[in-house]
C-alpha atoms as a PDB file:
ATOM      1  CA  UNK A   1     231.350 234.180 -66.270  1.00  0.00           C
ATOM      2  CA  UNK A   2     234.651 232.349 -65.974  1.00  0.00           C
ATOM      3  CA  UNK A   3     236.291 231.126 -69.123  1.00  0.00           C
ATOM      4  CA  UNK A   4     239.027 228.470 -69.330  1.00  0.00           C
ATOM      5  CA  UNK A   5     241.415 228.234 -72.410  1.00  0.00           C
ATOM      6  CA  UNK A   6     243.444 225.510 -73.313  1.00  0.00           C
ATOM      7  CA  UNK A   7     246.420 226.309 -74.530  1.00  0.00           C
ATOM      8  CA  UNK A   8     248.689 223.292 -73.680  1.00  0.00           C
ATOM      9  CA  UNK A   9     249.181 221.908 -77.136  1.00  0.00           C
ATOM     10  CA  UNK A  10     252.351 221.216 -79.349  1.00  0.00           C
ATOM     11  CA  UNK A  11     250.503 222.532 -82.307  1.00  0.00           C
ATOM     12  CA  UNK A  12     252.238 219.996 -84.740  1.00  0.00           C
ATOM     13  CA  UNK A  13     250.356 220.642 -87.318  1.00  0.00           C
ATOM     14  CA  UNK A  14     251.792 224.601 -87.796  1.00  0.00           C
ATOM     15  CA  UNK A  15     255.352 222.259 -87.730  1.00  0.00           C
ATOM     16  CA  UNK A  16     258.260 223.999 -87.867  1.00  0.00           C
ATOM     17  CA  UNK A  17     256.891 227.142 -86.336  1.00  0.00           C
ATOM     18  CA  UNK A  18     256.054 225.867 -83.200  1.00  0.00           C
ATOM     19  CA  UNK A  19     258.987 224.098 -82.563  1.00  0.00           C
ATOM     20  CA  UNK A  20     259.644 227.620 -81.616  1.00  0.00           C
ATOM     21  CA  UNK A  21     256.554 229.018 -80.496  1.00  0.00           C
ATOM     22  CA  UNK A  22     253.407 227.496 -78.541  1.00  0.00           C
ATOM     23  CA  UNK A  23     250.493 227.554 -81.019  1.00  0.00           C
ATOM     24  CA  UNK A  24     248.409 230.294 -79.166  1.00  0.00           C
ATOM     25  CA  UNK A  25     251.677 232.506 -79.444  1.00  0.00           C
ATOM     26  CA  UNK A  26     251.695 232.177 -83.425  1.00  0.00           C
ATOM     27  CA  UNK A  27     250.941 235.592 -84.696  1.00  0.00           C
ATOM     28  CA  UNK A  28     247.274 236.964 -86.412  1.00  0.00           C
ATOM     29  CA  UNK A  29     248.138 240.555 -88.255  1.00  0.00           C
ATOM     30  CA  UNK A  30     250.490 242.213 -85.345  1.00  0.00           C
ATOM     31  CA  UNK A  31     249.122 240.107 -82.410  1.00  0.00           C
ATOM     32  CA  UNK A  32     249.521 236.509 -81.156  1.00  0.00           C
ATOM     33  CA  UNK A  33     246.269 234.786 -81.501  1.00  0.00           C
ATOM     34  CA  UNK A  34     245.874 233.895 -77.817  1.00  0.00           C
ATOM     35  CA  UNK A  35     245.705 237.864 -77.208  1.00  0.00           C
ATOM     36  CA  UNK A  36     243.002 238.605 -80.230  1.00  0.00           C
ATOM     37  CA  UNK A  37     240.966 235.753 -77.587  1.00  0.00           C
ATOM     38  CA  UNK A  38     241.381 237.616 -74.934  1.00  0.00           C
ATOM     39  CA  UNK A  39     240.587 240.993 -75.873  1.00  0.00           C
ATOM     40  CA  UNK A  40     237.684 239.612 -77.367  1.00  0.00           C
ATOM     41  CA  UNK A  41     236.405 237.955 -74.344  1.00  0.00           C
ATOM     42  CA  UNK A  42     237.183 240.651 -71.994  1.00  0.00           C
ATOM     43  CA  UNK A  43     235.293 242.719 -74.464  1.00  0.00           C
ATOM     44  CA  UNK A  44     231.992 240.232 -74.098  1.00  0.00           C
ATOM     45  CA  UNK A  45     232.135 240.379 -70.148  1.00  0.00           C
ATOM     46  CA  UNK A  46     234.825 237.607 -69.608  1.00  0.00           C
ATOM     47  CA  UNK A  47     236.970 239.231 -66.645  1.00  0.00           C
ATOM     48  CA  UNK A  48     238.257 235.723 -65.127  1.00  0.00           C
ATOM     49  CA  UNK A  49     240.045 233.191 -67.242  1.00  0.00           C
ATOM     50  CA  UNK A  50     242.405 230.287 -66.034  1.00  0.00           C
ATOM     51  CA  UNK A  51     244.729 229.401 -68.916  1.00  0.00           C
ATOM     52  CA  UNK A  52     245.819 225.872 -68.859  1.00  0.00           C
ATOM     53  CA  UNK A  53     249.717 225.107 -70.326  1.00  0.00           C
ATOM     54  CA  UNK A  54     252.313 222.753 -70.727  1.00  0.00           C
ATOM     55  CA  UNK A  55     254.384 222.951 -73.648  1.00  0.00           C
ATOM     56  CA  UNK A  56     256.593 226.394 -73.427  1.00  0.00           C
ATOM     57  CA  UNK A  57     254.005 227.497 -71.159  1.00  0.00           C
ATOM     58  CA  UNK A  58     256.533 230.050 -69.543  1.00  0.00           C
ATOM     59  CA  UNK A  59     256.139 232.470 -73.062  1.00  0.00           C
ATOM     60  CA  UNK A  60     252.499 232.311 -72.744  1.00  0.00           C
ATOM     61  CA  UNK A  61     252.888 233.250 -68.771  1.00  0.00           C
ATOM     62  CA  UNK A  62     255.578 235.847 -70.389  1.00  0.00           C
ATOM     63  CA  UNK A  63     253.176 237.416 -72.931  1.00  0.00           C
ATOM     64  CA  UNK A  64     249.650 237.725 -70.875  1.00  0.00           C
ATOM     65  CA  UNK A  65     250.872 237.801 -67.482  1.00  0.00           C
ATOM     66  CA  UNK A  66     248.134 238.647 -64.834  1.00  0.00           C
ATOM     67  CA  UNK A  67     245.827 239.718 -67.587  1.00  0.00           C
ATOM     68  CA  UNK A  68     245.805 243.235 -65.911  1.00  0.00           C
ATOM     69  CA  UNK A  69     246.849 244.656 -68.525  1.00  0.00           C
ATOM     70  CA  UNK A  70     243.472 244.048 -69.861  1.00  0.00           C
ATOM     71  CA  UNK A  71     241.370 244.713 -67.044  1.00  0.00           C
ATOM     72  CA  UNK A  72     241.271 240.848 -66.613  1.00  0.00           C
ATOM     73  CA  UNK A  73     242.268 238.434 -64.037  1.00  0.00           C
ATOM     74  CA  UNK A  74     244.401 235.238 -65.265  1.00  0.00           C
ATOM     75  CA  UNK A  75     245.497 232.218 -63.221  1.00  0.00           C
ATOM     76  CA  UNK A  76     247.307 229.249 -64.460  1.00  0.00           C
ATOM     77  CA  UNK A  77     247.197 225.572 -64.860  1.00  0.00           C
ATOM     78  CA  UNK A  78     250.021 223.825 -65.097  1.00  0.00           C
ATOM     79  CA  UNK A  79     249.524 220.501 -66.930  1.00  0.00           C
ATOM     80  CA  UNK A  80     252.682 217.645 -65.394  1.00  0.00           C
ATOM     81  CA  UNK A  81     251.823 215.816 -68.178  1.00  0.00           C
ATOM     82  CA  UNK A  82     249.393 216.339 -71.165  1.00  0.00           C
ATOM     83  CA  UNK A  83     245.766 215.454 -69.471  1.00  0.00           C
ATOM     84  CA  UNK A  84     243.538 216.372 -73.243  1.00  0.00           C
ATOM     85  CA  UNK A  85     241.059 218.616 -73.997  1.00  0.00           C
ATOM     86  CA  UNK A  86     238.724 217.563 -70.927  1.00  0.00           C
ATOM     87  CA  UNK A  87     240.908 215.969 -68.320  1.00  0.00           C
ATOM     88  CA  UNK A  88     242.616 219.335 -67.691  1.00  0.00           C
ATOM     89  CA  UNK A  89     239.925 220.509 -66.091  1.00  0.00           C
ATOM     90  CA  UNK A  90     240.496 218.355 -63.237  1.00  0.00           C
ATOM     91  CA  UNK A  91     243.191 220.331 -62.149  1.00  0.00           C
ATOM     92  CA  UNK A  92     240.812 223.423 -61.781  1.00  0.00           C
ATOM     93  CA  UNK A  93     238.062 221.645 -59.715  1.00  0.00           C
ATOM     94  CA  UNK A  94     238.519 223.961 -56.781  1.00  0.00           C
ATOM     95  CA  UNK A  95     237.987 226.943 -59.186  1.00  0.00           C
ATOM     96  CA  UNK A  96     234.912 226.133 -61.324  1.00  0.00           C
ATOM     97  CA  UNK A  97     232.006 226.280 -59.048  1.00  0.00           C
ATOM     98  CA  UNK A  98     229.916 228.090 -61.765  1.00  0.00           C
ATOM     99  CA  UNK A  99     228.654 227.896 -65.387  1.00  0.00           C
ATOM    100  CA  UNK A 100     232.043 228.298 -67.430  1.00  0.00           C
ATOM    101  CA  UNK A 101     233.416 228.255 -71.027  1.00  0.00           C
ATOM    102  CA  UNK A 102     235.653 226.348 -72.200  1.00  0.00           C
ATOM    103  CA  UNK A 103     237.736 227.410 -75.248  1.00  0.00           C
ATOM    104  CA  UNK A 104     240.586 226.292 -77.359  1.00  0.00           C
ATOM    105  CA  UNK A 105     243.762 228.670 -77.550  1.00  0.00           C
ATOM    106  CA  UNK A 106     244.230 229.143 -80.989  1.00  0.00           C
ATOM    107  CA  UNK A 107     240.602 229.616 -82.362  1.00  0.00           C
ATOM    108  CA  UNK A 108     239.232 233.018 -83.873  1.00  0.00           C
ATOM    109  CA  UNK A 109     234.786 233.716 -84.206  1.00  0.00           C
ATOM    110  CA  UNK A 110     232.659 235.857 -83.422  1.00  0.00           C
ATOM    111  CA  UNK A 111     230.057 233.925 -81.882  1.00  0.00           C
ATOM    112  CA  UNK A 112     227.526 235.742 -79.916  1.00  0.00           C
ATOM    113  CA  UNK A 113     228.887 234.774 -76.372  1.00  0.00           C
ATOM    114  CA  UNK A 114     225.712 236.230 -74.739  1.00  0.00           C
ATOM    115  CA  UNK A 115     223.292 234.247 -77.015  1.00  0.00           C
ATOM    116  CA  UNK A 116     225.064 230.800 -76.277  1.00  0.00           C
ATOM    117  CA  UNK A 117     225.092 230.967 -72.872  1.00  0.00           C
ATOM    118  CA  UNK A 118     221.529 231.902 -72.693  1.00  0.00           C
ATOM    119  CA  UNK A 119     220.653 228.688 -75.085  1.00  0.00           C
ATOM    120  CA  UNK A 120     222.977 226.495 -72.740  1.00  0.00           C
ATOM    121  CA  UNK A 121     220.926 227.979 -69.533  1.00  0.00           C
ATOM    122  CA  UNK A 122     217.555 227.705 -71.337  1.00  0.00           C
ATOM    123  CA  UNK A 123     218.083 224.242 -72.260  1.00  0.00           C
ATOM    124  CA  UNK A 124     219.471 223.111 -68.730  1.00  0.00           C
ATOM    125  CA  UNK A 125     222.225 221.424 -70.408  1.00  0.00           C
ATOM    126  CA  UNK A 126     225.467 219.706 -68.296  1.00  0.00           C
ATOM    127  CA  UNK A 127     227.664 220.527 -71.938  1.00  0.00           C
ATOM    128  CA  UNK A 128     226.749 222.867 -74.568  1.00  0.00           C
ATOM    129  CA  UNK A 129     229.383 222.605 -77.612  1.00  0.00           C
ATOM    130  CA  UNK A 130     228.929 225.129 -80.519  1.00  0.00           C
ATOM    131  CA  UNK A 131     229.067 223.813 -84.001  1.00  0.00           C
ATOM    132  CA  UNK A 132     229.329 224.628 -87.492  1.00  0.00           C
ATOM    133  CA  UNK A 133     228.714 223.315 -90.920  1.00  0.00           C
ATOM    134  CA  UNK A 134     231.923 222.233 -92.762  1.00  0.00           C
ATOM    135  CA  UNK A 135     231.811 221.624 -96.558  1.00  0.00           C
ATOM    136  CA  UNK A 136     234.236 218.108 -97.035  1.00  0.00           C
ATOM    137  CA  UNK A 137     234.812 217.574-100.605  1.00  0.00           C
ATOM    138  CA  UNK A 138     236.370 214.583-101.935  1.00  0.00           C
ATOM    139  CA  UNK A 139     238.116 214.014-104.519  1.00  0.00           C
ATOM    140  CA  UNK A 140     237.017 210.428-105.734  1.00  0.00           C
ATOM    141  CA  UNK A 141     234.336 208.916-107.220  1.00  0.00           C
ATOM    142  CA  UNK A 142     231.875 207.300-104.097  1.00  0.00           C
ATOM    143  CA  UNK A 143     230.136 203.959-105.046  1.00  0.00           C
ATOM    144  CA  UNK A 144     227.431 202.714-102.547  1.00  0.00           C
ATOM    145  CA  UNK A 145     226.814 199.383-103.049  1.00  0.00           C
ATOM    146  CA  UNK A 146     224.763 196.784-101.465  1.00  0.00           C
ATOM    147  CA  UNK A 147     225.057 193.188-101.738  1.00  0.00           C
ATOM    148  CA  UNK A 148     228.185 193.281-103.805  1.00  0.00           C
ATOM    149  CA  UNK A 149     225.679 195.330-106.503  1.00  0.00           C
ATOM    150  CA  UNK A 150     226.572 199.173-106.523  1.00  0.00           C
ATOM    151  CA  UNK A 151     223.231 201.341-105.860  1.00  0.00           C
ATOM    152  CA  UNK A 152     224.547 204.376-106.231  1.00  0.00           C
ATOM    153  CA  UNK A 153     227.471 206.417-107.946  1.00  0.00           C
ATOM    154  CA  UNK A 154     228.506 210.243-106.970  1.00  0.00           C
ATOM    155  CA  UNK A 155     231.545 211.722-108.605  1.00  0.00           C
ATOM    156  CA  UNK A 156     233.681 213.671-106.394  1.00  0.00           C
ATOM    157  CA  UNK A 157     230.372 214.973-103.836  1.00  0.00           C
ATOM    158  CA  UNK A 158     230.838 217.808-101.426  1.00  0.00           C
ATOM    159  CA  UNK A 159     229.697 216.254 -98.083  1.00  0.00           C
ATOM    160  CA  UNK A 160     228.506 218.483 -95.046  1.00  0.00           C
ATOM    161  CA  UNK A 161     229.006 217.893 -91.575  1.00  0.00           C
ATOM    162  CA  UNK A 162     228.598 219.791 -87.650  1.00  0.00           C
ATOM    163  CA  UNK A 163     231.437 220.270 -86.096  1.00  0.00           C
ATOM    164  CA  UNK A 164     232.711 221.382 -82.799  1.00  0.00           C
ATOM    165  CA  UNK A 165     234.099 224.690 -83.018  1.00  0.00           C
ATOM    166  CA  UNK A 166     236.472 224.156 -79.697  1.00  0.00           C
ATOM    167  CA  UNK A 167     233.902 226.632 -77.950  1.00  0.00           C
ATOM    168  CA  UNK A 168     231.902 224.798 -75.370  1.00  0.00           C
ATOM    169  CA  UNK A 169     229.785 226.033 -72.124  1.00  0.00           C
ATOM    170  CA  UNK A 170     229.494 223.882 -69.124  1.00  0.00           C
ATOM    171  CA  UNK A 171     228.482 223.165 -65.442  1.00  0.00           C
ATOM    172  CA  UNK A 172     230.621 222.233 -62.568  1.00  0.00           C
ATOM    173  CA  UNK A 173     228.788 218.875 -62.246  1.00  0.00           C
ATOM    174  CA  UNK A 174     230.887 217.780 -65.697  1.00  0.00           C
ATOM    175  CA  UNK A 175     233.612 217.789 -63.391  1.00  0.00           C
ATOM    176  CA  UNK A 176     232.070 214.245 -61.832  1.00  0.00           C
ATOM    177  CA  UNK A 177     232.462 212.500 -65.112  1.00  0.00           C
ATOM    178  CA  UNK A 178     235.983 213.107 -65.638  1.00  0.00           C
ATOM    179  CA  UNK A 179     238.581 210.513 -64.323  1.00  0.00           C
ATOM    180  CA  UNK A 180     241.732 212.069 -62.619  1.00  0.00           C
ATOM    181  CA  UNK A 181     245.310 211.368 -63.731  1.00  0.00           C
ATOM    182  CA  UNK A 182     244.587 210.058 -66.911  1.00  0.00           C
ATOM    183  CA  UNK A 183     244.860 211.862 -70.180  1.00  0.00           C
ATOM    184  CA  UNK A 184     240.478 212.517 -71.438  1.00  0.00           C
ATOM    185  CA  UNK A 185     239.436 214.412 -74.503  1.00  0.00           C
ATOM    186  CA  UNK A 186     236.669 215.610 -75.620  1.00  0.00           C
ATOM    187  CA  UNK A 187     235.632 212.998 -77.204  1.00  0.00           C
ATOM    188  CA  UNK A 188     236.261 210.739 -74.586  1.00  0.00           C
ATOM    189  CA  UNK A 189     233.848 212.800 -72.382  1.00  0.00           C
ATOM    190  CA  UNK A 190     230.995 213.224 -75.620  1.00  0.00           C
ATOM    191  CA  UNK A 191     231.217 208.748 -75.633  1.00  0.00           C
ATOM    192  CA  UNK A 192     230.535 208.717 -71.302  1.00  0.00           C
ATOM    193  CA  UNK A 193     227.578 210.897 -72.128  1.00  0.00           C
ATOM    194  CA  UNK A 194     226.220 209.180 -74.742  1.00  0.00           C
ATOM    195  CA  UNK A 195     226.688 206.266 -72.765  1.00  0.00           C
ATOM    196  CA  UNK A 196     225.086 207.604 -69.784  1.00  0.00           C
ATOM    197  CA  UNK A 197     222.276 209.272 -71.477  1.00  0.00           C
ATOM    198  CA  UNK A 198     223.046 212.509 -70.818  1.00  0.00           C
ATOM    199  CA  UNK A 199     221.989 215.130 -73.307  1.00  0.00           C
ATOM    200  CA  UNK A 200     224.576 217.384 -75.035  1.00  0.00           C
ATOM    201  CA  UNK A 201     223.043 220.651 -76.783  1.00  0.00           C
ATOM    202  CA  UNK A 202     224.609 222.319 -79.493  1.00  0.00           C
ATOM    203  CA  UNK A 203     224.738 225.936 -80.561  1.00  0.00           C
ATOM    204  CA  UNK A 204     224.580 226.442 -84.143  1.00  0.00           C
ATOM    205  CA  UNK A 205     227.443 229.266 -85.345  1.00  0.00           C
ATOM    206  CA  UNK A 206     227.286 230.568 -88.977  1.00  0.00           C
ATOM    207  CA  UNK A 207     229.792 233.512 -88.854  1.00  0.00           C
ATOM    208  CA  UNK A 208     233.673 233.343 -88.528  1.00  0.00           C
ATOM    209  CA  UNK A 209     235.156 230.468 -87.530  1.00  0.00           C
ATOM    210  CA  UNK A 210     238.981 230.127 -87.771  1.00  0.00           C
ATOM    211  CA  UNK A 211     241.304 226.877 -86.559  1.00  0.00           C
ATOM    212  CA  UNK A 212     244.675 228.664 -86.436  1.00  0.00           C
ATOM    213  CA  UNK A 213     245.980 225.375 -85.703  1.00  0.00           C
ATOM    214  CA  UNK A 214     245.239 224.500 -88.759  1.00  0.00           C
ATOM    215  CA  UNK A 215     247.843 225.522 -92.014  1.00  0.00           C
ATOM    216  CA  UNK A 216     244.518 226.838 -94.151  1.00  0.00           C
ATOM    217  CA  UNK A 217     243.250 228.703 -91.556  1.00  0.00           C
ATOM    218  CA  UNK A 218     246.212 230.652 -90.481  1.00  0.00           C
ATOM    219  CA  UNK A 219     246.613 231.836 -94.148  1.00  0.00           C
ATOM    220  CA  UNK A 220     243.331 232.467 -94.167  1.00  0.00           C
ATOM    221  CA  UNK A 221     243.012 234.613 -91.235  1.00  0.00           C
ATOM    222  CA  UNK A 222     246.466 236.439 -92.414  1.00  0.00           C
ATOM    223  CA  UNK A 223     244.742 237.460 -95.502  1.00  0.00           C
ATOM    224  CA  UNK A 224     241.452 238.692 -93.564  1.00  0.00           C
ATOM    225  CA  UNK A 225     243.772 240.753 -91.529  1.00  0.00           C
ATOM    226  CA  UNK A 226     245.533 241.666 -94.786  1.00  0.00           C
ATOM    227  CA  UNK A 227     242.377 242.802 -96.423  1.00  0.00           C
ATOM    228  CA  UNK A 228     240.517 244.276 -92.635  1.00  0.00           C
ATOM    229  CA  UNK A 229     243.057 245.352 -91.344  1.00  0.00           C
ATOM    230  CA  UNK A 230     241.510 244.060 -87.975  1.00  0.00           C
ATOM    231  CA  UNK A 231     240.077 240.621 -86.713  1.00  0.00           C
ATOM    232  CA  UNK A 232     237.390 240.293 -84.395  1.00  0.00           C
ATOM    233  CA  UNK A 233     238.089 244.491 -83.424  1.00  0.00           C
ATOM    234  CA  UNK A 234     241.064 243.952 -81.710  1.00  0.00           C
END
């Protein structure tokens, strides 16, 4: 199966670090993150993977390379200008004519790559998108209230919610939804679903899960690596 990572982002939320660096360069133990991914998928049958970039794309070119260092072949996008999560793919119609993942650059799990692509075949889904369960706690009292008459009082509640894990699985015939030249996220592409009535499956993840573009993440996979002194085998 073919795999597509984005990896075009500024990363401004790992600010000043990647003024330097391109978030899926920032480092996990001894290795840049964006290498951990592909080690990992090589290592779950991935040998194809396009890489899309943009911002200091040359030191991601610079680091993978033709991926044969890793028994893998790697092609490149080129984004002119940034196109979002979705409206990337557009520049790799020619290439996905097959069922194909779709991952962010700077994400660390274990899912069970075999597993979620059978579910996403079994339910004959156009977009599968694994999720997982993230704890949101606030920090306030929440009043519900009805009528101008609270109903309801919860101090400082732990909400849960599913959320996309930046891993998704999808047919060519997404491709048809996505308008060219324009910037489209994900989300963008979830709303023309709903609209259309077009189901969207998800695959329900309950081991590792990391967001290095996010601050608490990357400390918390240093410390995993700190404490493993691997992530993900690699």
């Amino acid at each position: 199966m073919k795999a597509v990572i984005q990896a075009g982002g500024k990363g401004a939320r790992l600010r000043p670090y990647t003024l330097i660096l391109p978030k899926p360069l920032m480092p996990v133990g001894d290795l840049p993150v964006i290498e951990t991914l592909l080690k990992w998928l090589r290592r779950n049958g991935v040998s194809e993977t396009c890489v899309t970039v943009g911002y200091l794309g040359h030191l991601i070119r610079a680091l993978c390379g033709d991926g044969s260092q890793w028994d893998m072949k790697i092609r490149y996008s080129e984004e002119p200008e940034p196109l979002g999560t979705v409206g990337a793919l557009n520049l790799l119609r020619d290439h996905l004519d097959e069922t194909f993942l779709m991952l962010n650059g700077d994400l660390i799990t274990d899912i069970d790559l075999g597993a979620f692509t059978a579910f996403h075949k079994e339910k004959k889904s156009m977009v599968t998108v694994a999720v997982t369960t993230k704890e949101v706690k606030v920090d306030l009292g929440v009043l519900e209230a009805s009528d101008s008459v609270v109903t309801g009082f919860r101090e400082k509640p732990s909400l849960k919610f599913k959320v996309s894990m930046g891993v998704y699985c999808m047919e060519p015939e997404v491709l048809g939804l996505i308008p060219r030249g324009v910037p489209f996220g994900f989300d963008d592409l979830m709303h023309v679903m709903l609209g259309k009535k077009i189901p969207v499956h998800v695959y329900e993840h309950e081991g590792m899960w990391m967001d290095i573009g996010r601050p608490e993440d990357f400390i918390k996979a240093q410390e995993y690596v700190n404490q493993n002194g691997t992530i993900l085998g690699v």
